[in-house]
PDB file of N, CA and C in Angstrom:
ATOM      1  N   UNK A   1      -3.660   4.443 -27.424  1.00  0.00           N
ATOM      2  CA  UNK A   1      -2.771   3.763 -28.344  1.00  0.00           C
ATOM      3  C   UNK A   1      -3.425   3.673 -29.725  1.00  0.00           C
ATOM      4  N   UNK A   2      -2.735   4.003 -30.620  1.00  0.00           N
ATOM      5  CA  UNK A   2      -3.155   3.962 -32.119  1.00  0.00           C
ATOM      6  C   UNK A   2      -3.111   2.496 -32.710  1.00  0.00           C
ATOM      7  N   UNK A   3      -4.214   1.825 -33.124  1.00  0.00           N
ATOM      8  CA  UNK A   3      -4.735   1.054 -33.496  1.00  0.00           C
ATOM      9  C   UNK A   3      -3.829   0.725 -34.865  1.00  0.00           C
ATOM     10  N   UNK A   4      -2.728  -0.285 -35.112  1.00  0.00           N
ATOM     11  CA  UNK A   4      -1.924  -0.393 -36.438  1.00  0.00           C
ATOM     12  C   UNK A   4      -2.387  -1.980 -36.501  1.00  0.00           C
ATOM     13  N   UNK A   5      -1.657  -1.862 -37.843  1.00  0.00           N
ATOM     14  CA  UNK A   5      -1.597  -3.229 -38.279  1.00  0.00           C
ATOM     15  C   UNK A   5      -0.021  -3.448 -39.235  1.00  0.00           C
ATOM     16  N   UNK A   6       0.420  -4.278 -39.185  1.00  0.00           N
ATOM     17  CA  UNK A   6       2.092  -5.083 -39.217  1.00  0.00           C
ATOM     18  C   UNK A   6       1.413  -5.395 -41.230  1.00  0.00           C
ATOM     19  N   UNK A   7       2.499  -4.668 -41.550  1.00  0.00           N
ATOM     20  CA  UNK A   7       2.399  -5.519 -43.052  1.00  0.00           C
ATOM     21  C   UNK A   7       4.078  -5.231 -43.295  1.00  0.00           C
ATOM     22  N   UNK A   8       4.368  -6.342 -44.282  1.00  0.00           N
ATOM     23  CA  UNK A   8       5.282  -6.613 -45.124  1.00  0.00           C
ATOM     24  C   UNK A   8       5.531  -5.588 -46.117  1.00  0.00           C
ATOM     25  N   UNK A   9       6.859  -5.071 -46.264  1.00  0.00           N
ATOM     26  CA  UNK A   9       7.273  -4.443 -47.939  1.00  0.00           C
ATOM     27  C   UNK A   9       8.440  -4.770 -48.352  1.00  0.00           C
ATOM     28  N   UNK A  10       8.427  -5.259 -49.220  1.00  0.00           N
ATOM     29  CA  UNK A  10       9.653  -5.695 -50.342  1.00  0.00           C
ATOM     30  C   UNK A  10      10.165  -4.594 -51.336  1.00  0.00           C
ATOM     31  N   UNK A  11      11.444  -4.110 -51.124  1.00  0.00           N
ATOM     32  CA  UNK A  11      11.735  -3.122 -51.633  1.00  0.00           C
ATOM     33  C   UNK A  11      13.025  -3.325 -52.611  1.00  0.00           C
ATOM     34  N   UNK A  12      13.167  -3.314 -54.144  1.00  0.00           N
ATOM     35  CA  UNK A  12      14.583  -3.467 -54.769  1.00  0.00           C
ATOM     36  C   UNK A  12      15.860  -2.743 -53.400  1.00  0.00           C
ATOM     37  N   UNK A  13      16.998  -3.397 -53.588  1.00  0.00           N
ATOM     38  CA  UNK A  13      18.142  -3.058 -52.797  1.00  0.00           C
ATOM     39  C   UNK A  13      18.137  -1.181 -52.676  1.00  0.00           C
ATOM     40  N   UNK A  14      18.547  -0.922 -54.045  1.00  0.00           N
ATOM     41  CA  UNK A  14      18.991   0.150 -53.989  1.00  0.00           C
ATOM     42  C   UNK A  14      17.778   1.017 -53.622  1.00  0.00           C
ATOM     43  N   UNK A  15      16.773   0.939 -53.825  1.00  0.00           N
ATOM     44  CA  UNK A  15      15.137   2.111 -52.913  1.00  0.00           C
ATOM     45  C   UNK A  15      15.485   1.692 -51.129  1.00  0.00           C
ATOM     46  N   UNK A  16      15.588   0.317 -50.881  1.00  0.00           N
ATOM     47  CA  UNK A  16      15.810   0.483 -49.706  1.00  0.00           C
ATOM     48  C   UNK A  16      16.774   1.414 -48.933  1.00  0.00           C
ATOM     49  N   UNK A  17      17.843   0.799 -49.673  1.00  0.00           N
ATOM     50  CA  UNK A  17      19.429   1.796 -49.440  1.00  0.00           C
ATOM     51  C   UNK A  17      19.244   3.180 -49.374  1.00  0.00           C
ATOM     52  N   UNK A  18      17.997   3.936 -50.362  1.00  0.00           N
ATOM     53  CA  UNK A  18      17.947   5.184 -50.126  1.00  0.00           C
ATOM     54  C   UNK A  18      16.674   5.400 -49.321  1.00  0.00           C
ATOM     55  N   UNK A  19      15.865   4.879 -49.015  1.00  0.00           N
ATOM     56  CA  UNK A  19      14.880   4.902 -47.814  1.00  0.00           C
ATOM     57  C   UNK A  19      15.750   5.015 -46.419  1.00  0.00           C
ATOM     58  N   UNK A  20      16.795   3.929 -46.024  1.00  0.00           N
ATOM     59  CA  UNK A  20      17.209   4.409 -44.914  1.00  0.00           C
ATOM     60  C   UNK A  20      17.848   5.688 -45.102  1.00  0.00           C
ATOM     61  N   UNK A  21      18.776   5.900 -46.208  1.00  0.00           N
ATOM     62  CA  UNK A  21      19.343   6.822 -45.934  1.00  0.00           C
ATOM     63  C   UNK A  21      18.944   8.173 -46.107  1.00  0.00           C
ATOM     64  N   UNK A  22      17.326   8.114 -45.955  1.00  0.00           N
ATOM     65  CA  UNK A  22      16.540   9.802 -46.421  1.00  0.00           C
ATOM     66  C   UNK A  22      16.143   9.784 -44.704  1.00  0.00           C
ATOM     67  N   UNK A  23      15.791   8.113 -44.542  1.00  0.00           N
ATOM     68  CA  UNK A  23      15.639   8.210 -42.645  1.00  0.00           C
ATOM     69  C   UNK A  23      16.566   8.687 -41.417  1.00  0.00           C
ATOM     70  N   UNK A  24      17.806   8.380 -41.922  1.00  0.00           N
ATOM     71  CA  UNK A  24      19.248   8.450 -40.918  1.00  0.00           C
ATOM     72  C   UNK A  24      19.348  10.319 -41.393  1.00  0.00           C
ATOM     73  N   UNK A  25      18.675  10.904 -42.572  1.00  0.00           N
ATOM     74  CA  UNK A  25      19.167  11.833 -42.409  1.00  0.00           C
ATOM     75  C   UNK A  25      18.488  12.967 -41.900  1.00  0.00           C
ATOM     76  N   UNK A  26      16.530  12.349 -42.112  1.00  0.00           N
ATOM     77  CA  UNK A  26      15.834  12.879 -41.463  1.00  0.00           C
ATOM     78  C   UNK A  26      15.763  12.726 -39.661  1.00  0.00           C
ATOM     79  N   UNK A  27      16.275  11.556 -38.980  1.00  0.00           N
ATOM     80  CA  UNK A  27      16.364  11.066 -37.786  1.00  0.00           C
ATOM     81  C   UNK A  27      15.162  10.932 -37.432  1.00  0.00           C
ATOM     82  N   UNK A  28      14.563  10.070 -38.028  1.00  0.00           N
ATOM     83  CA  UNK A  28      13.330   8.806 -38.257  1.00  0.00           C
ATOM     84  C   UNK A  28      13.872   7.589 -38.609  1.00  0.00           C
ATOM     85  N   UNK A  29      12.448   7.003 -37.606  1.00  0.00           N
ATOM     86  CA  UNK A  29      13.027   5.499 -38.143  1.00  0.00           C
ATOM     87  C   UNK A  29      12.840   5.376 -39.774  1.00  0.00           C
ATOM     88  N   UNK A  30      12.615   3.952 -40.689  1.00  0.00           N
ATOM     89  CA  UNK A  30      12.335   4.062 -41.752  1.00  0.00           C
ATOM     90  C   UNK A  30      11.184   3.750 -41.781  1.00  0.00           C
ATOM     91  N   UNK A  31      10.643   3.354 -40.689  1.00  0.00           N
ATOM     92  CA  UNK A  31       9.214   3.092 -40.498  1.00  0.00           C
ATOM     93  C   UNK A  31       8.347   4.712 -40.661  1.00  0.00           C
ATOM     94  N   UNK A  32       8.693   5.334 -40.046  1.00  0.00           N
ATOM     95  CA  UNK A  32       8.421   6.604 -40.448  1.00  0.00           C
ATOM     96  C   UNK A  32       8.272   7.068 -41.334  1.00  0.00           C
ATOM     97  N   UNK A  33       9.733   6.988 -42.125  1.00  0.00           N
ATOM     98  CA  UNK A  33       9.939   7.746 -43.420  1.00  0.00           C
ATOM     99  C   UNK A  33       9.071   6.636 -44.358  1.00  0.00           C
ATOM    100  N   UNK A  34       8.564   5.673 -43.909  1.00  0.00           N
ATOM    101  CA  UNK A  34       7.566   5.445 -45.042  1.00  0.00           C
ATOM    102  C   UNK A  34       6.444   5.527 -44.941  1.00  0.00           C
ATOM    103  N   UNK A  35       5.711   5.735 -43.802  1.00  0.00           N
ATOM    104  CA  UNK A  35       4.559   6.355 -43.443  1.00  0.00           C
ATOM    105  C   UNK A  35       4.529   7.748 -44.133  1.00  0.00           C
ATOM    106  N   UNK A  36       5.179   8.614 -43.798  1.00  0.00           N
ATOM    107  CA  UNK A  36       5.484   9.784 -44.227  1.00  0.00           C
ATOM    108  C   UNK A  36       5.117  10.244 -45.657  1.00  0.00           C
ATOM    109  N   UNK A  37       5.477   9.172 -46.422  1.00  0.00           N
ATOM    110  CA  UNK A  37       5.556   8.671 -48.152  1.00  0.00           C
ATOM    111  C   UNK A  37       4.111   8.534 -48.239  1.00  0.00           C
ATOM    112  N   UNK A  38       3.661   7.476 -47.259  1.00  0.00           N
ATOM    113  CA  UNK A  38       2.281   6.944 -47.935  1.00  0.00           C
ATOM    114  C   UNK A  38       1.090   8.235 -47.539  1.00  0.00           C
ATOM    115  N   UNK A  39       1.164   9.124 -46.366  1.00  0.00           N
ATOM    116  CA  UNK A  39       0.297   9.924 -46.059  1.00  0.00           C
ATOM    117  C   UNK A  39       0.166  11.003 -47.135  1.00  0.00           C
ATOM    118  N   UNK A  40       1.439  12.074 -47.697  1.00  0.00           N
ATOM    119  CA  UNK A  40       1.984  12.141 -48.638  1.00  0.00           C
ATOM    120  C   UNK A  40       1.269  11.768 -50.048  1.00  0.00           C
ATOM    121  N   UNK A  41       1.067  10.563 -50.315  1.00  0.00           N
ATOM    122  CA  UNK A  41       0.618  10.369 -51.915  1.00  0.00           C
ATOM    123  C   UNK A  41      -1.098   9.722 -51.427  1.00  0.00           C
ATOM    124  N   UNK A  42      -1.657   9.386 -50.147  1.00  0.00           N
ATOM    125  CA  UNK A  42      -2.552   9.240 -49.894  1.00  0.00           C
ATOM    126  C   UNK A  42      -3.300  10.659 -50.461  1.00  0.00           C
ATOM    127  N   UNK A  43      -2.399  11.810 -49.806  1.00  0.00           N
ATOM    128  CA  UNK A  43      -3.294  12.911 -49.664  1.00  0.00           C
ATOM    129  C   UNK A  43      -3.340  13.777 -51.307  1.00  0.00           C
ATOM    130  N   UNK A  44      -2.195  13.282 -52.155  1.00  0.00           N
ATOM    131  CA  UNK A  44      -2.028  13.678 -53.271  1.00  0.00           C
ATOM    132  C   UNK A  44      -3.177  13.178 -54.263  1.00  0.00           C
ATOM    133  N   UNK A  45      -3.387  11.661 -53.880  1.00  0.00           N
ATOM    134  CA  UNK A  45      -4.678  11.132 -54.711  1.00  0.00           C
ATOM    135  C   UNK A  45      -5.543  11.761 -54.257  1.00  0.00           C
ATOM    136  N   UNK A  46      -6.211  11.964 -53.232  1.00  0.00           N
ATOM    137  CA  UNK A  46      -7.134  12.977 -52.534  1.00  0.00           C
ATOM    138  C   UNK A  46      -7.471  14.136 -53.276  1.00  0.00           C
ATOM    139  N   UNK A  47      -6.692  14.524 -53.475  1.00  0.00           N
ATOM    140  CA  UNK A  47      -6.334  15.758 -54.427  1.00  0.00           C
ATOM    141  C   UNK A  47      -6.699  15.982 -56.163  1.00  0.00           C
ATOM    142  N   UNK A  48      -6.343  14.595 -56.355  1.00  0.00           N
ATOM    143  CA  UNK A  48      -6.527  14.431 -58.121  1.00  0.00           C
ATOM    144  C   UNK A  48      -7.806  14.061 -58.492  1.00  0.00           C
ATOM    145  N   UNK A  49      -7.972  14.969 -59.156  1.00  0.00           N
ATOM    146  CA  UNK A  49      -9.533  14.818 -59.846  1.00  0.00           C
ATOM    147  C   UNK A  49      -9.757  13.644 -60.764  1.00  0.00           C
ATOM    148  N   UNK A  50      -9.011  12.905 -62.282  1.00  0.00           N
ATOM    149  CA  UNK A  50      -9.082  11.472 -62.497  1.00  0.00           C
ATOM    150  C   UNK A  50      -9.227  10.277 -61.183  1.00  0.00           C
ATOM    151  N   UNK A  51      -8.507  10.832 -59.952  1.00  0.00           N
ATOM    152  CA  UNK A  51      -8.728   9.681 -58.841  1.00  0.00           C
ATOM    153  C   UNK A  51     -10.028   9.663 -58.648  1.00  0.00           C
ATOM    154  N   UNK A  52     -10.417  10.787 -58.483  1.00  0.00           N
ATOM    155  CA  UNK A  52     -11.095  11.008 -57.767  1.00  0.00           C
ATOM    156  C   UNK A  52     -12.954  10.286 -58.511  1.00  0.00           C
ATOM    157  N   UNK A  53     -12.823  10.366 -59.946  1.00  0.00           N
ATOM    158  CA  UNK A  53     -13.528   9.962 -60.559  1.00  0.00           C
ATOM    159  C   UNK A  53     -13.650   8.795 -60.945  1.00  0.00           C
ATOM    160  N   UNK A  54     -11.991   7.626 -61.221  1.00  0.00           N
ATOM    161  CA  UNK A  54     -12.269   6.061 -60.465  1.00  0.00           C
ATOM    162  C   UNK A  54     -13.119   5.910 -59.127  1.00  0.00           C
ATOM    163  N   UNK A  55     -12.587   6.241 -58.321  1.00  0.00           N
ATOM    164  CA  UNK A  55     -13.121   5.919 -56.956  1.00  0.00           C
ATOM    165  C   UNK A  55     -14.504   5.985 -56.710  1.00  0.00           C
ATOM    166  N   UNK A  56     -15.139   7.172 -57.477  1.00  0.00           N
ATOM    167  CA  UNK A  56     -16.474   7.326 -57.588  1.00  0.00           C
ATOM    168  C   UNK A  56     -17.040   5.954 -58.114  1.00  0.00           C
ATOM    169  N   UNK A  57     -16.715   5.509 -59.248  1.00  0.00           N
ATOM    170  CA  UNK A  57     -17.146   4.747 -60.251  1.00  0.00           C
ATOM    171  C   UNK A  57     -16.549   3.464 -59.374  1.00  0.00           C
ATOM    172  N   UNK A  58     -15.732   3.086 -58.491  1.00  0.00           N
ATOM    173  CA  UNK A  58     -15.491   1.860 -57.966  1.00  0.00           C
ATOM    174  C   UNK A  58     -16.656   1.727 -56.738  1.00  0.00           C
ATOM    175  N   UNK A  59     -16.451   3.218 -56.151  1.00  0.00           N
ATOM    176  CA  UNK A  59     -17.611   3.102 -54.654  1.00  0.00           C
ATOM    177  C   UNK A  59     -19.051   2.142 -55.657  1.00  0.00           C
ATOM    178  N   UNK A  60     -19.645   2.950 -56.902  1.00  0.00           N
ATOM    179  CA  UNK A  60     -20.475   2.578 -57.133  1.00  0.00           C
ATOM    180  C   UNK A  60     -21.375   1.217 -57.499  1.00  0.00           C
ATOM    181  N   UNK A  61     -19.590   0.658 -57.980  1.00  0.00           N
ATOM    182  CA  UNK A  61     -19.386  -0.372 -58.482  1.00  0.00           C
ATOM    183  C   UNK A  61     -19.954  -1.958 -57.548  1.00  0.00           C
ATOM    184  N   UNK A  62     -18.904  -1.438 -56.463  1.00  0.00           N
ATOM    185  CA  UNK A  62     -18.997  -2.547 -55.617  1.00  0.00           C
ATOM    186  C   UNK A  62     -20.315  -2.368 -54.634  1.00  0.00           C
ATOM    187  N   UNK A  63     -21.098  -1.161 -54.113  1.00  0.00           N
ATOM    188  CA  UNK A  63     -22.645  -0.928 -53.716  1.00  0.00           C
ATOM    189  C   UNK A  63     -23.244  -1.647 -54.780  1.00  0.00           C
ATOM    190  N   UNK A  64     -23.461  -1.874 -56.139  1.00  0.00           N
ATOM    191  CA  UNK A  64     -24.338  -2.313 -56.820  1.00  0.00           C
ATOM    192  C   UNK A  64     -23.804  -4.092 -56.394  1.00  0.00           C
ATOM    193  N   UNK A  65     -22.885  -4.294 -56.709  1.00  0.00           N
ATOM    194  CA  UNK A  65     -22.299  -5.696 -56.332  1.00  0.00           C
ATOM    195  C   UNK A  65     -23.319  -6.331 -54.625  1.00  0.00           C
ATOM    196  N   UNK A  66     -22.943  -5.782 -54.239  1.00  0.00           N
ATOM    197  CA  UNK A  66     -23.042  -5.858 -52.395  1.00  0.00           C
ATOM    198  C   UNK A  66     -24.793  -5.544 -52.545  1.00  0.00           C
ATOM    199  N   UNK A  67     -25.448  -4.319 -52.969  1.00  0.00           N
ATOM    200  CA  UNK A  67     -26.957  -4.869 -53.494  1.00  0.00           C
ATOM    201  C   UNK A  67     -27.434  -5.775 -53.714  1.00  0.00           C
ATOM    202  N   UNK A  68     -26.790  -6.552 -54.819  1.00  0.00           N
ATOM    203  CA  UNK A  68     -27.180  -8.279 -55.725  1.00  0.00           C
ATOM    204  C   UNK A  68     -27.192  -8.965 -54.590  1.00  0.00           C
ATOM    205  N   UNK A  69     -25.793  -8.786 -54.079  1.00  0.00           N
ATOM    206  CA  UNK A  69     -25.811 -10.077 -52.599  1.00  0.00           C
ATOM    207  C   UNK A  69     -26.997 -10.408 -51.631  1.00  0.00           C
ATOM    208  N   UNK A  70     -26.909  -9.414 -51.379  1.00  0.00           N
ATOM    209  CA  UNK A  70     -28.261  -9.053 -50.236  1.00  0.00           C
ATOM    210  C   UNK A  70     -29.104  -9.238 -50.676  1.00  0.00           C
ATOM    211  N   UNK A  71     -29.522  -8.993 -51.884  1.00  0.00           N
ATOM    212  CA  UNK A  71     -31.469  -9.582 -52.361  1.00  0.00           C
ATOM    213  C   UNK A  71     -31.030 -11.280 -52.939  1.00  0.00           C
ATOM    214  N   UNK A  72     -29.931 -11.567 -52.467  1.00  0.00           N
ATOM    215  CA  UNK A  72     -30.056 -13.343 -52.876  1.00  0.00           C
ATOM    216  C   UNK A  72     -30.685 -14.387 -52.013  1.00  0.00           C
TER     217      UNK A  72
END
């Protein structure tokens, strides 16, 4: 069994309205079709080189942070 976790999304009317209806037409739930979305632009940031160069600079960020802690 795949290990999930339950979160909340609040969506304006009309994105919802067309979320189900990209689901009813794909024959997925909408739970799906938004998984689908997030794997999708997960893998797109993956991809982008500006991401890719925050993320660097955040990994680094918060190791130097989490360093300080530990020698307190």
């Amino acid at each position: 069994m795949v290990d999930t976790k339950n979160m909340t999304l609040r969506l304006p009317r009309e994105q919802a309205a067309d979320v189900e209806a990209l689901a009813r037409v794909e024959g997925v739930t909408v739970t799906e079709e938004i998984r689908r979305a997030l794997v999708d632009r997960i893998e797109a940031k993956r991809q982008d080189p500006e991401f890719r160069a925050r993320l660097a600079e955040a990994i680094e960020d918060n190791a130097a942070a989490l360093r300080r802690l530990a020698d307190s």
